[in-house]
N, C-alpha and C. Protein backbone atom coordinates (compact mmCIF):
# COMPACT_ATOMS: atom_id res chain seq x y z
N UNK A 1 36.49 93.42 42.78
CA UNK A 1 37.09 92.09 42.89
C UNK A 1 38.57 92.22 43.28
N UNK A 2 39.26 91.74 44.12
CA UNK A 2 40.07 91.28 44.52
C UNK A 2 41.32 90.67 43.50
N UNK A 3 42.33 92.15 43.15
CA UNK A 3 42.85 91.66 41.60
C UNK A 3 44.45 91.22 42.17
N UNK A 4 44.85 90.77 43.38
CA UNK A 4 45.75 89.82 43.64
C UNK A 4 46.25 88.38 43.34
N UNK A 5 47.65 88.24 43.21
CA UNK A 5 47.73 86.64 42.85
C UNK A 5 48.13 86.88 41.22
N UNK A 6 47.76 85.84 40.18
CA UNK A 6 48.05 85.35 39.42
C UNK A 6 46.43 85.04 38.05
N UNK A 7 46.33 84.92 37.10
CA UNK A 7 45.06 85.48 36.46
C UNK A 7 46.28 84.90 34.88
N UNK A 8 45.60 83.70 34.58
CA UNK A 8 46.21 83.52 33.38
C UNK A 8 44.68 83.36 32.36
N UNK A 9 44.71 83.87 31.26
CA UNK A 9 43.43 84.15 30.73
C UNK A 9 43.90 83.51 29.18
N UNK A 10 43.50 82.63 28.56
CA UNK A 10 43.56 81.97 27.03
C UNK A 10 44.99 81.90 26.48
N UNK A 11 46.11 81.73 27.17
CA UNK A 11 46.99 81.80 26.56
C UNK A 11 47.69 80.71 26.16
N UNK A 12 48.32 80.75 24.76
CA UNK A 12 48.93 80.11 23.65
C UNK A 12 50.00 80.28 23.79
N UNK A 13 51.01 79.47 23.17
CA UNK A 13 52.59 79.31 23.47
C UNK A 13 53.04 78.04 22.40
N UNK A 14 53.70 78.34 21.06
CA UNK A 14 54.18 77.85 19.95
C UNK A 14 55.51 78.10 20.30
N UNK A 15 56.48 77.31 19.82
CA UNK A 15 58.07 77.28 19.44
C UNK A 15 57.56 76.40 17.92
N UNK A 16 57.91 77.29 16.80
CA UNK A 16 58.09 76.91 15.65
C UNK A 16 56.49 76.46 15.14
N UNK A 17 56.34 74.42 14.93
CA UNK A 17 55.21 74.10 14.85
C UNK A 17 54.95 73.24 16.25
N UNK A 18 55.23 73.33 17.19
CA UNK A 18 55.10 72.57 18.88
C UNK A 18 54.41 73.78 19.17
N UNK A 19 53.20 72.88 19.56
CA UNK A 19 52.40 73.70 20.31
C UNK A 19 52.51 73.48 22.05
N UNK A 20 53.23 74.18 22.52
CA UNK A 20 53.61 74.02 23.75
C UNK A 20 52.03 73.96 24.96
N UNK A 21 51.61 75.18 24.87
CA UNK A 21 50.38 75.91 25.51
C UNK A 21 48.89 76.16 24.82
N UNK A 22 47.86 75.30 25.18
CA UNK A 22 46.93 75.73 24.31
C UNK A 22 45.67 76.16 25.10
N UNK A 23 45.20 77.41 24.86
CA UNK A 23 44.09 78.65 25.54
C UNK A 23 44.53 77.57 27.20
N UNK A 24 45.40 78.02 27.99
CA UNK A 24 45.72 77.59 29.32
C UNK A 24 44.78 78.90 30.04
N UNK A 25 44.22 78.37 30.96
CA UNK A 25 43.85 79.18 31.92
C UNK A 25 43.37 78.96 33.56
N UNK A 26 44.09 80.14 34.52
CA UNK A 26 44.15 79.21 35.41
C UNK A 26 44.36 80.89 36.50
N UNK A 27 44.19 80.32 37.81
CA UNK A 27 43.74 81.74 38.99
C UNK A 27 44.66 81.53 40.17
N UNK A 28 45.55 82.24 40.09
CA UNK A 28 46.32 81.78 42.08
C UNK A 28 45.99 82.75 42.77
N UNK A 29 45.35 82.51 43.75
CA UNK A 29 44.94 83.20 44.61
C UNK A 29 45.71 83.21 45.96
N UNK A 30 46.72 84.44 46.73
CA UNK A 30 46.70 84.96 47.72
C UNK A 30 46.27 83.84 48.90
N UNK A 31 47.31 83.41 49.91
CA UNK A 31 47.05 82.57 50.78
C UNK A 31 46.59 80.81 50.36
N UNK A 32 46.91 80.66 49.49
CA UNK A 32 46.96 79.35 49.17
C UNK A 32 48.19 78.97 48.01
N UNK A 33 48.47 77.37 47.71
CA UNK A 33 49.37 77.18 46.77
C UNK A 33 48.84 76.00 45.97
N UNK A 34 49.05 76.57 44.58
CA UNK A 34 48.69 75.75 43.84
C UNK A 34 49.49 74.69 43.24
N UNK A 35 49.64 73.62 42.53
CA UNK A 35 50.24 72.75 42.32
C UNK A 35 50.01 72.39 40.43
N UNK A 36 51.13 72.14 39.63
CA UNK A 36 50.33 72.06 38.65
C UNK A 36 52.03 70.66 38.12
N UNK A 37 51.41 69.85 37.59
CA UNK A 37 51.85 68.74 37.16
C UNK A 37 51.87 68.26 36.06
N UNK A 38 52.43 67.31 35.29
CA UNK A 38 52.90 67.08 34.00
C UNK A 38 54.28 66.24 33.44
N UNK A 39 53.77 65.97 32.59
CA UNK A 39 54.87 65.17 32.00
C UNK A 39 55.91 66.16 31.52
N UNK A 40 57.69 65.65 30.92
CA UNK A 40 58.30 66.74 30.80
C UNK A 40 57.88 66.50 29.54
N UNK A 41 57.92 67.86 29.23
CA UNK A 41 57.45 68.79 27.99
C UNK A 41 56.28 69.08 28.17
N UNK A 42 55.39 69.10 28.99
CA UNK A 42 53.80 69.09 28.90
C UNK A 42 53.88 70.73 29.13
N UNK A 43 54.53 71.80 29.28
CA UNK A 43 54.51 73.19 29.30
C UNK A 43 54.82 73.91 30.74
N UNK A 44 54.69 73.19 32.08
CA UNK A 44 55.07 73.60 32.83
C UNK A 44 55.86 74.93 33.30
N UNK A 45 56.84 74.85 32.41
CA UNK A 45 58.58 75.57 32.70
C UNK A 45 58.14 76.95 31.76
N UNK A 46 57.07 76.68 30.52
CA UNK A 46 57.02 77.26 29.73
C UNK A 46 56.13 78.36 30.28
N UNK A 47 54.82 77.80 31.17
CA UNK A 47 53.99 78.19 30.91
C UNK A 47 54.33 79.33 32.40
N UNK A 48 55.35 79.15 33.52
CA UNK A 48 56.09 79.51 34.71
C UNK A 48 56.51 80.66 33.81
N UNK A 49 57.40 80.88 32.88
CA UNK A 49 58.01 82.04 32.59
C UNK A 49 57.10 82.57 31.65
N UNK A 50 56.03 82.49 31.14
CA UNK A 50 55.01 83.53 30.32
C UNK A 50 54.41 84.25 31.68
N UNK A 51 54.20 83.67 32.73
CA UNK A 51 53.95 84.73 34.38
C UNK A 51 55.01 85.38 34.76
N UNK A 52 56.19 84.94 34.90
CA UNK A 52 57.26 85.80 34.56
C UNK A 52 57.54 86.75 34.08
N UNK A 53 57.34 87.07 32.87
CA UNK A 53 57.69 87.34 31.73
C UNK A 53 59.33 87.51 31.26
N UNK A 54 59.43 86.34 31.55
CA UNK A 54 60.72 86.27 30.69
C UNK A 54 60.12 85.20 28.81
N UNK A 55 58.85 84.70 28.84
CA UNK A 55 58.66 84.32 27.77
C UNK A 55 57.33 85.44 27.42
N UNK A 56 56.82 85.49 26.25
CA UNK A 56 55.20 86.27 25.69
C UNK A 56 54.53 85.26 25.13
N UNK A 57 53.49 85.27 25.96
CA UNK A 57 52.40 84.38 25.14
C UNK A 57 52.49 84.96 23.27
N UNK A 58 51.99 83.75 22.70
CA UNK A 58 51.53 84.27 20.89
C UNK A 58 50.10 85.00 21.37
N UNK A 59 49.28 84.16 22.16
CA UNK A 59 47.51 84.74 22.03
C UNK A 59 47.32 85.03 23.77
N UNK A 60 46.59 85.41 24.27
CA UNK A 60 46.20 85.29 25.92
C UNK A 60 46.77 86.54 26.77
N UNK A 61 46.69 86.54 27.49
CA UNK A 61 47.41 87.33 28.46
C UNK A 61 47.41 86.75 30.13
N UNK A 62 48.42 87.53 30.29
CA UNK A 62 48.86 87.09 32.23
C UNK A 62 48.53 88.33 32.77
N UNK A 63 48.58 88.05 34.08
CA UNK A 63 47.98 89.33 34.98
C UNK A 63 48.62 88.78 36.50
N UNK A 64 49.36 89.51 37.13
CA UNK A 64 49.98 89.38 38.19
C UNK A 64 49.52 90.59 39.06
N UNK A 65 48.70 90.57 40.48
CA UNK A 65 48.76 91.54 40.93
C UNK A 65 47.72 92.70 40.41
N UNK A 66 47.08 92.33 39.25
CA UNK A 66 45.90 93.01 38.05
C UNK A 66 46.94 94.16 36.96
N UNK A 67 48.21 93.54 37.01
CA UNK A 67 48.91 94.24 36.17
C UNK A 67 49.08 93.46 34.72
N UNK A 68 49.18 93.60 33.78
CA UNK A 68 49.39 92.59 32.65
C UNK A 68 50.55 92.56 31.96
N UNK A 69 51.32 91.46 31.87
CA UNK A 69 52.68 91.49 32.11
C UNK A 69 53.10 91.49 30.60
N UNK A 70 54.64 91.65 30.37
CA UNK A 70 54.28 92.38 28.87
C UNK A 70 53.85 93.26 28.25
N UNK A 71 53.09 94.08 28.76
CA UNK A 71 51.84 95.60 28.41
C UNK A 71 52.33 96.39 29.64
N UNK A 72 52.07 96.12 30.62
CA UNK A 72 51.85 96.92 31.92
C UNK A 72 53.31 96.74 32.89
N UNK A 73 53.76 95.66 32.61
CA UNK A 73 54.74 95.57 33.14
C UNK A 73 55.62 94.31 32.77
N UNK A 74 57.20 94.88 32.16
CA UNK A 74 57.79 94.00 31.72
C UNK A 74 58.08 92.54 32.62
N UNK A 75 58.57 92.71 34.08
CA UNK A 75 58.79 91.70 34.94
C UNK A 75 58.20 92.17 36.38
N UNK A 76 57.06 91.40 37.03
CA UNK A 76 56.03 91.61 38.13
C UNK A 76 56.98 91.86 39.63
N UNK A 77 56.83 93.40 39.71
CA UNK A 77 57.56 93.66 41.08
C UNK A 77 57.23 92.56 41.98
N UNK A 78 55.92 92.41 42.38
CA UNK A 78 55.34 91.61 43.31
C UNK A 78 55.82 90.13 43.70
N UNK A 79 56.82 89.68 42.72
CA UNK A 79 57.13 88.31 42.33
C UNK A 79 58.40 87.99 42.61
N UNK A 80 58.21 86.54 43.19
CA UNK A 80 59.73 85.99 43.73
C UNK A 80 59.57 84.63 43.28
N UNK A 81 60.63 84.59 42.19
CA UNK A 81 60.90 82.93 41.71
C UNK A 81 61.83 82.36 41.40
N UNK A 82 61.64 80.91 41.16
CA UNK A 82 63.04 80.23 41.31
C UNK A 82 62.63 79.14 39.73
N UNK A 83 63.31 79.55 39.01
CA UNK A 83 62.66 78.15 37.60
C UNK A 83 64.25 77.64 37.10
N UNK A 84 64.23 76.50 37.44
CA UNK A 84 65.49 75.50 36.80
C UNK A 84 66.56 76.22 37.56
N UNK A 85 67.50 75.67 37.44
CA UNK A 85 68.81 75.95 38.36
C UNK A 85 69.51 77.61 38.85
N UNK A 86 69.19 78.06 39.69
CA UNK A 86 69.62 79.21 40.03
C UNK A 86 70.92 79.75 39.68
N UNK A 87 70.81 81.03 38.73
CA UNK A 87 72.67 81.05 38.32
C UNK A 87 73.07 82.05 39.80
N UNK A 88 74.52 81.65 39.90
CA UNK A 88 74.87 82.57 41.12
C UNK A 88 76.27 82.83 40.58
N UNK A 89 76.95 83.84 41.24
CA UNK A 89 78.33 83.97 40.58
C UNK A 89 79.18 83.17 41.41
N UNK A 90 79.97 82.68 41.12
CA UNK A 90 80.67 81.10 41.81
C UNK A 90 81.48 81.40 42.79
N UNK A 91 82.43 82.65 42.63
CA UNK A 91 83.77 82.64 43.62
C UNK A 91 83.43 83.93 44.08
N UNK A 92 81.78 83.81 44.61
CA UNK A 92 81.13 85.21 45.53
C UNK A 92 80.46 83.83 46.63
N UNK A 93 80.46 84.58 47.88
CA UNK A 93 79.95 84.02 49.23
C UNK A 93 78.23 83.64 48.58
N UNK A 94 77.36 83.33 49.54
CA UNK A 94 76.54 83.02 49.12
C UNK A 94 75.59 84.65 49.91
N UNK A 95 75.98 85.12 50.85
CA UNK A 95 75.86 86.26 51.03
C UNK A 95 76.13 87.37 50.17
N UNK A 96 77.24 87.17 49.75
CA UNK A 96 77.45 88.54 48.88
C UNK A 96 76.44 88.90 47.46
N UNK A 97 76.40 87.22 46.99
CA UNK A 97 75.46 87.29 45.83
C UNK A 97 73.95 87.67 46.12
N UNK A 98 73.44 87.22 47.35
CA UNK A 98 72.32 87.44 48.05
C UNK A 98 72.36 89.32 47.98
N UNK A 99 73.50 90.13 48.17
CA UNK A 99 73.54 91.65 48.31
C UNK A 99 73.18 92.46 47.04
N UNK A 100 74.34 92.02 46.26
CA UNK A 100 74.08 92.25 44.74
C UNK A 100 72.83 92.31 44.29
N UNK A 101 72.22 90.98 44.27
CA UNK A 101 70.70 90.92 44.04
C UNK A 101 69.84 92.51 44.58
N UNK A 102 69.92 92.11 46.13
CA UNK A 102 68.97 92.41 47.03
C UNK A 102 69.13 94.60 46.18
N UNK A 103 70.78 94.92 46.35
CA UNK A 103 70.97 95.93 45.97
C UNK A 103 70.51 96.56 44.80
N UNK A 104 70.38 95.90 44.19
CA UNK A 104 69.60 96.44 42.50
C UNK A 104 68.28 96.93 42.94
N UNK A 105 67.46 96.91 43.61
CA UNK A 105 66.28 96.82 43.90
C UNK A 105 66.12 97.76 45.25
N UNK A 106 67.52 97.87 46.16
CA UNK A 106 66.95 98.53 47.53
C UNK A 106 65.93 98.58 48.57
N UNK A 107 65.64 97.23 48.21
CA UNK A 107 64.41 97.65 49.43
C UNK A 107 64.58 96.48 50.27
N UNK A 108 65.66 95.85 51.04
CA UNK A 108 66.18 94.62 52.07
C UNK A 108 67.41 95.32 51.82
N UNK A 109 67.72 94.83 53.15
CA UNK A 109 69.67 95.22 53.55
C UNK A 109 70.38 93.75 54.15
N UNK A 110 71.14 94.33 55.08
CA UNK A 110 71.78 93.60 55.45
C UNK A 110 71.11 92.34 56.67
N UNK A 111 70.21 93.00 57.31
CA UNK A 111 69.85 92.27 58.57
C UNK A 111 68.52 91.47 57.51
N UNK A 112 67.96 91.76 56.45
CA UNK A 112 66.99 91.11 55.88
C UNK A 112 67.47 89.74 55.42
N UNK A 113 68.24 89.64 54.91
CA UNK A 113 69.55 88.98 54.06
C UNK A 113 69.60 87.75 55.38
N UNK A 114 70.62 88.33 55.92
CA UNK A 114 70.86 87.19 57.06
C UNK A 114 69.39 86.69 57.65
N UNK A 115 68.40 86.97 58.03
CA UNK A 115 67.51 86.45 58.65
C UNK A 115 67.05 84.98 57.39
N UNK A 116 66.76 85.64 56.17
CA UNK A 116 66.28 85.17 55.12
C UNK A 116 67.23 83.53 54.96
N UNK A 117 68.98 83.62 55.46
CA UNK A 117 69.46 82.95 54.89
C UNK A 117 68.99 81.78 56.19
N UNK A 118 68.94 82.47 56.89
CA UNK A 118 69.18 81.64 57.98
C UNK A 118 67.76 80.53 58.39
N UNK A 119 66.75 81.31 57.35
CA UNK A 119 65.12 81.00 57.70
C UNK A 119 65.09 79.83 56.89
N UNK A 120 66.09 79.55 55.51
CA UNK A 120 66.16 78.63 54.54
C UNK A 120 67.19 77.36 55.09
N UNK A 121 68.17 77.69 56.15
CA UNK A 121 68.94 77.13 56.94
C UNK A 121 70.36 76.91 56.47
N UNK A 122 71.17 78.06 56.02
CA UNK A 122 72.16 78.78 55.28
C UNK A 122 72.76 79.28 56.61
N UNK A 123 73.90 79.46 56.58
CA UNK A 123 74.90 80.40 57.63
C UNK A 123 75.13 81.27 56.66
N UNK A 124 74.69 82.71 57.20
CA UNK A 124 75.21 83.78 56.65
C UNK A 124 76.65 84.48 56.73
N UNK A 125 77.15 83.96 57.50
CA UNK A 125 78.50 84.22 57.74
C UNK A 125 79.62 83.31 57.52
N UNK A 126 78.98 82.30 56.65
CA UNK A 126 79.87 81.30 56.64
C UNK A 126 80.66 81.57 55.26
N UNK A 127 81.73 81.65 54.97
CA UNK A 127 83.34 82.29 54.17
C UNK A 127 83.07 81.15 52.74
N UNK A 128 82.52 80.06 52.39
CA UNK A 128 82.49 79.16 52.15
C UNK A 128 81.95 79.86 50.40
N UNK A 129 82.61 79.88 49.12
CA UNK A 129 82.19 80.66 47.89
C UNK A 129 80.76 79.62 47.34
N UNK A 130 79.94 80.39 46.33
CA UNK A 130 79.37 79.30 45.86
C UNK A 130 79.21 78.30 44.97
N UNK A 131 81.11 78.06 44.62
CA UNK A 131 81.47 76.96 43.74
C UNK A 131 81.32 75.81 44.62
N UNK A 132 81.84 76.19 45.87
CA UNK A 132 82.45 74.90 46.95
C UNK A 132 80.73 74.55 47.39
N UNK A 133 79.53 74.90 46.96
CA UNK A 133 78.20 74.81 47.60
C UNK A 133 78.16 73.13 47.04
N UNK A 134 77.02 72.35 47.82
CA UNK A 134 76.51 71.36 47.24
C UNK A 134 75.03 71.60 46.61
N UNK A 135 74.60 70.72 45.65
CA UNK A 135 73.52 71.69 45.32
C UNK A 135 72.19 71.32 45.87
N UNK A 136 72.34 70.73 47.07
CA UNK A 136 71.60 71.14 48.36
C UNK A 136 71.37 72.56 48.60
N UNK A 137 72.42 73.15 49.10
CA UNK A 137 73.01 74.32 49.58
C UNK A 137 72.59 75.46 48.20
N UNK A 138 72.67 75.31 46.82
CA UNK A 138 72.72 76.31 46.01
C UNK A 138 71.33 75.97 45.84
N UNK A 139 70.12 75.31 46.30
CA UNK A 139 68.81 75.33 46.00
C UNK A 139 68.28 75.93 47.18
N UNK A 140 69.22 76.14 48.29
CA UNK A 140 68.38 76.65 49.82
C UNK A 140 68.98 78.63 49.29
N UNK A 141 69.79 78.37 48.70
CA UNK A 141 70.28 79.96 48.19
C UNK A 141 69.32 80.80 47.17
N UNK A 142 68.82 79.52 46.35
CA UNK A 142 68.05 80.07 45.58
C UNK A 142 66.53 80.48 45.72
N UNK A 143 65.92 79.49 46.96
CA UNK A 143 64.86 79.93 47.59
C UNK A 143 64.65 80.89 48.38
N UNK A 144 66.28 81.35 49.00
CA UNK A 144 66.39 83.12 49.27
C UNK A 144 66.25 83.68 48.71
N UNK A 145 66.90 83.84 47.61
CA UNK A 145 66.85 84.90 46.69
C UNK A 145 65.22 85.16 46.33
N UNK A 146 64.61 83.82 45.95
CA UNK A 146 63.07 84.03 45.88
C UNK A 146 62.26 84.60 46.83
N UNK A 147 62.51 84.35 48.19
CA UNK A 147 61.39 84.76 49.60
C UNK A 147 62.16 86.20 50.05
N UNK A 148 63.46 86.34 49.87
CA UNK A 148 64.11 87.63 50.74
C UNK A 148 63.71 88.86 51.07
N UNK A 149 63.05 89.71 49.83
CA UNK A 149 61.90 90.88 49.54
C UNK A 149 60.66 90.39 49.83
N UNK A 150 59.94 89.66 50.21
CA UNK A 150 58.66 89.29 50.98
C UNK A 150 57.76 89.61 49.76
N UNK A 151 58.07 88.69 48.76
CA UNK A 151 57.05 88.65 47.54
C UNK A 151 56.06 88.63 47.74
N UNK A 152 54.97 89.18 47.14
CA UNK A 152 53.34 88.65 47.46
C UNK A 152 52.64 87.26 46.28
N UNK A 153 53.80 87.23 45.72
CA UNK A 153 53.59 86.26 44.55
C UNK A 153 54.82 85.07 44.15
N UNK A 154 54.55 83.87 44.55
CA UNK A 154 55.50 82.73 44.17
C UNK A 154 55.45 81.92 43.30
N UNK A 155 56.65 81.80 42.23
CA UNK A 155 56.71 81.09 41.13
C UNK A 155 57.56 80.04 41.38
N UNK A 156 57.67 78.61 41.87
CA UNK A 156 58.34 77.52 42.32
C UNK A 156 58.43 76.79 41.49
N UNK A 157 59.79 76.64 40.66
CA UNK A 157 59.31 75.03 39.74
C UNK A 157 60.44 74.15 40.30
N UNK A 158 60.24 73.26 41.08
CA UNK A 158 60.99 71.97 41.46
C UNK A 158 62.14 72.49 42.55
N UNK A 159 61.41 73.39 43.33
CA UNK A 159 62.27 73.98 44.42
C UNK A 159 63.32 72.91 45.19
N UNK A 160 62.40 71.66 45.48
CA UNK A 160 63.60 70.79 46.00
C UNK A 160 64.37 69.97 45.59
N UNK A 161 64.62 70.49 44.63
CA UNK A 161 65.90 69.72 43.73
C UNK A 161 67.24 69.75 44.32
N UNK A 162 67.70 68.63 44.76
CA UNK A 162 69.21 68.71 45.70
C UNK A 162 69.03 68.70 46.86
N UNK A 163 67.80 68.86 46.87
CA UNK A 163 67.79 68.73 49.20
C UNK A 163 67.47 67.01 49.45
N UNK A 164 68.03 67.08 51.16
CA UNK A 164 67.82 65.83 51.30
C UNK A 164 66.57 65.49 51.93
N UNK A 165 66.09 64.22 52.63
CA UNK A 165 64.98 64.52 53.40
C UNK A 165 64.98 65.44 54.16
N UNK A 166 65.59 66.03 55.23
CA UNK A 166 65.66 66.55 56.14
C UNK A 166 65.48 68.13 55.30
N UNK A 167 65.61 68.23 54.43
CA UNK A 167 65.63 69.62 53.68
C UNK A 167 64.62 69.66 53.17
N UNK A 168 63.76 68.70 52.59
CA UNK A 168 62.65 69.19 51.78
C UNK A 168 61.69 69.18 53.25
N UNK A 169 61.84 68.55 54.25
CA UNK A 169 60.54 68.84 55.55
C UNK A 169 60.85 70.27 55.82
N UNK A 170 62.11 70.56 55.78
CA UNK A 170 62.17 71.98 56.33
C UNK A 170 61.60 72.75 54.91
N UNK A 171 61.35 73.05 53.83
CA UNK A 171 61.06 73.51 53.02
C UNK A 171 59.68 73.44 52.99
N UNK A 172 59.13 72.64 53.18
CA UNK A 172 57.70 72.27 52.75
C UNK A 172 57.07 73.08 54.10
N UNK A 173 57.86 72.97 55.57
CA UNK A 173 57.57 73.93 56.34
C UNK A 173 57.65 75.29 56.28
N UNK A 174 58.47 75.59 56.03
CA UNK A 174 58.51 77.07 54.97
C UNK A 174 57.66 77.41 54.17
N UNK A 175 57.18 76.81 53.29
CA UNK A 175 55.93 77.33 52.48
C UNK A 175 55.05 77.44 52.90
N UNK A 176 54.85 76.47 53.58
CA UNK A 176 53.47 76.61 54.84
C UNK A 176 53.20 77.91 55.40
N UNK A 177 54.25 77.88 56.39
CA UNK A 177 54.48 79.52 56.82
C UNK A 177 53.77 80.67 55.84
N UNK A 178 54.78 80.87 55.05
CA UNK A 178 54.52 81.52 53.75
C UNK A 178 52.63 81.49 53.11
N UNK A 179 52.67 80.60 52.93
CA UNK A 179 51.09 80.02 52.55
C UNK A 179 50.47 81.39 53.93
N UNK A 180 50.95 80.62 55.38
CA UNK A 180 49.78 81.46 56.24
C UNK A 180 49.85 82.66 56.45
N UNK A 181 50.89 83.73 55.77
CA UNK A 181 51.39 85.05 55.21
C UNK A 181 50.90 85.52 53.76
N UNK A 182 49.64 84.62 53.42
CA UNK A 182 48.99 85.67 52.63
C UNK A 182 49.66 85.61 51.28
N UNK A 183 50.55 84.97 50.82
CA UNK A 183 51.31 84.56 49.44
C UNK A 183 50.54 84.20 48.33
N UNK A 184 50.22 84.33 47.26
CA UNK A 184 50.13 83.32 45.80
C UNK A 184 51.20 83.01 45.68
N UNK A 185 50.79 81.08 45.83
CA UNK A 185 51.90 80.76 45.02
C UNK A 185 51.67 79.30 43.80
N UNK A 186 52.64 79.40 43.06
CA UNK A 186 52.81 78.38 42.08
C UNK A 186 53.74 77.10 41.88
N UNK A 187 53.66 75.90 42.48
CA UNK A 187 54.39 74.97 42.75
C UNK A 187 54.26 74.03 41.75
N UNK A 188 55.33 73.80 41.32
CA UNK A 188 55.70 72.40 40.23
C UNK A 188 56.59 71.74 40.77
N UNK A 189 56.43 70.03 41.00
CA UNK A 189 56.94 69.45 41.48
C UNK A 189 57.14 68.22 41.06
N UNK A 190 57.99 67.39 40.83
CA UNK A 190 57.68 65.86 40.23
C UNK A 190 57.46 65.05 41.21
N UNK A 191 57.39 65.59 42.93
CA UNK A 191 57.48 64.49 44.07
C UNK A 191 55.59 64.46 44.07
N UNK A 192 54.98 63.06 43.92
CA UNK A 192 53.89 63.55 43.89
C UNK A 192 53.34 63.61 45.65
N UNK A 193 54.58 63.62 46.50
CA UNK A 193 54.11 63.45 48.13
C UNK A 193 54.30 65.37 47.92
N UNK A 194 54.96 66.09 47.52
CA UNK A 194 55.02 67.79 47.94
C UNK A 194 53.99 68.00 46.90
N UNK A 195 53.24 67.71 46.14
CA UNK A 195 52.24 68.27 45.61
C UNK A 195 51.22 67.79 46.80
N UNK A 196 51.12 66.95 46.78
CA UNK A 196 49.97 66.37 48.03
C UNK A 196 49.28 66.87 49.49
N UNK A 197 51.08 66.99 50.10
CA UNK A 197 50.93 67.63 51.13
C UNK A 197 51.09 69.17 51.45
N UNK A 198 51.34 69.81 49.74
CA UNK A 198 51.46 71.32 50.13
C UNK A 198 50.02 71.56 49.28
N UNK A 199 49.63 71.29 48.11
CA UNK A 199 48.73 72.22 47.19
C UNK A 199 47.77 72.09 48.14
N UNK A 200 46.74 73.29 48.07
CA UNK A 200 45.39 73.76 47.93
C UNK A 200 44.64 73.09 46.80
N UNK A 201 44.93 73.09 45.59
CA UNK A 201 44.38 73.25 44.10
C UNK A 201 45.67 72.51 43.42
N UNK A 202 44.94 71.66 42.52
CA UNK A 202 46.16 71.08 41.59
C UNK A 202 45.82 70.92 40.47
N UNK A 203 46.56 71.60 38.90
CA UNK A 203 45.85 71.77 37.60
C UNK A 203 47.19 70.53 36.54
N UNK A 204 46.60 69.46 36.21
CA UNK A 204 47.42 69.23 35.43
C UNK A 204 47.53 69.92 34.17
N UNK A 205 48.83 69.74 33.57
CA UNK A 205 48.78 70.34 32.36
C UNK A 205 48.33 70.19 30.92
N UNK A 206 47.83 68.26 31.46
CA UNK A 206 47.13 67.93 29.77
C UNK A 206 45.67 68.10 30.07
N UNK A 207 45.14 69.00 31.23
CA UNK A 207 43.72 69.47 31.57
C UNK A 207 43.51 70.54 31.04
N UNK A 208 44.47 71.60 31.47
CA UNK A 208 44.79 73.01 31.16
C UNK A 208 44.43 73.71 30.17
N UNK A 209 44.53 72.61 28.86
CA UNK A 209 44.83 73.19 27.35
C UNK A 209 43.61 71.91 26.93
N UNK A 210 42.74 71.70 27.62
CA UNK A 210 41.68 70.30 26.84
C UNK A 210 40.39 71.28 26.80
């Protein structure tokens, strides 16, 4: 079987007595994007970083790639995501922070970088720090940072936050792309027109856990 994508299997998720996540389970599969929706607090954000692993399920397990995250691997090489506001360092270019990143990791340079910024519709050469950004501009930075290494796995929660029209068509075209490059990905969105016109598959979240 085909152990690409995303593979969430019974998992639970408590803060205190809030039961955030209950036995959630759910499959992203490689070349399509899924869509998953909800009220705020319904687990969304929560349930984005237990695939991550920046949170641990209490019960269940995740599987990225057929690796199991937490056990097998603390944070999924394979994975490029963007959840709630992208931190960037403020009085660095939007390039330079793009390097830093990219450098920890070594595997994109310089000509990757610029193509990437430019694919999101960023000037890479433009002198401009990323205090002075609008946060138009620091959400098209942050969807670099997510696509730049050519993830095989996408974690999106509310990517177009701060773009205008003209930014979310170019975005939603972008994923597309992406989509026809063979990607898993995971889209949360409150616009219910970019769930519509991007998902494949759409799981609400008071389904998830019923």
């Amino acid at each position: 079987m085909d152990n690409r994508g995303i593979v969430v299997e019974h998992v639970y998720k408590a803060f205190g007595k809030e039961q955030v996540l209950r036995d959630v389970n759910m499959r992203i599969e490689p070349g399509h994007i899924y869509g998953i929706v909800g009220n705020n607090g319904s687990g969304k954000t929560v349930l984005m970083k237990c695939i991550c692993g920046f949170l641990h399920p209490d019960k269940g397990a995740v599987y990225v790639d057929g690796m199991q995250i937490g056990k097998e691997r603390d944070f999924p090489e394979s994975l490029g995501v963007i959840i709630e506001t992208p931190g960037f360092i403020p009085n660095l270019t939007g390039y330079r922070n793009l390097k830093i990143l990219a450098d920890m990791r070594g595997k994109i340079g310089k000509k990757e970088i610029f193509n990437t910024m430019e694919k999101v519709g960023l000037d890479p050469h433009m002198r401009k720090t990323v205090s002075k950004y609008s946060l138009g501009m620091r959400q098209r930075l942050g969807i670099a940072q997510a696509i730049m290494e050519e993830p095989s796995v996408l974690i999106l929660d509310e990517p177009f936050n701060g773009l205008d029209k003209a930014g979310v068509e170019h975005m939603r075209k972008l994923l597309k792309e992406l989509k026809g490059r063979d990607k898993a990905m995971l889209l949360a969105s409150h616009n219910a027109q970019d769930i519509k016109e991007l998902c494949d598959e759409v799981h609400d979240m008071e389904d998830v856990w019923s």
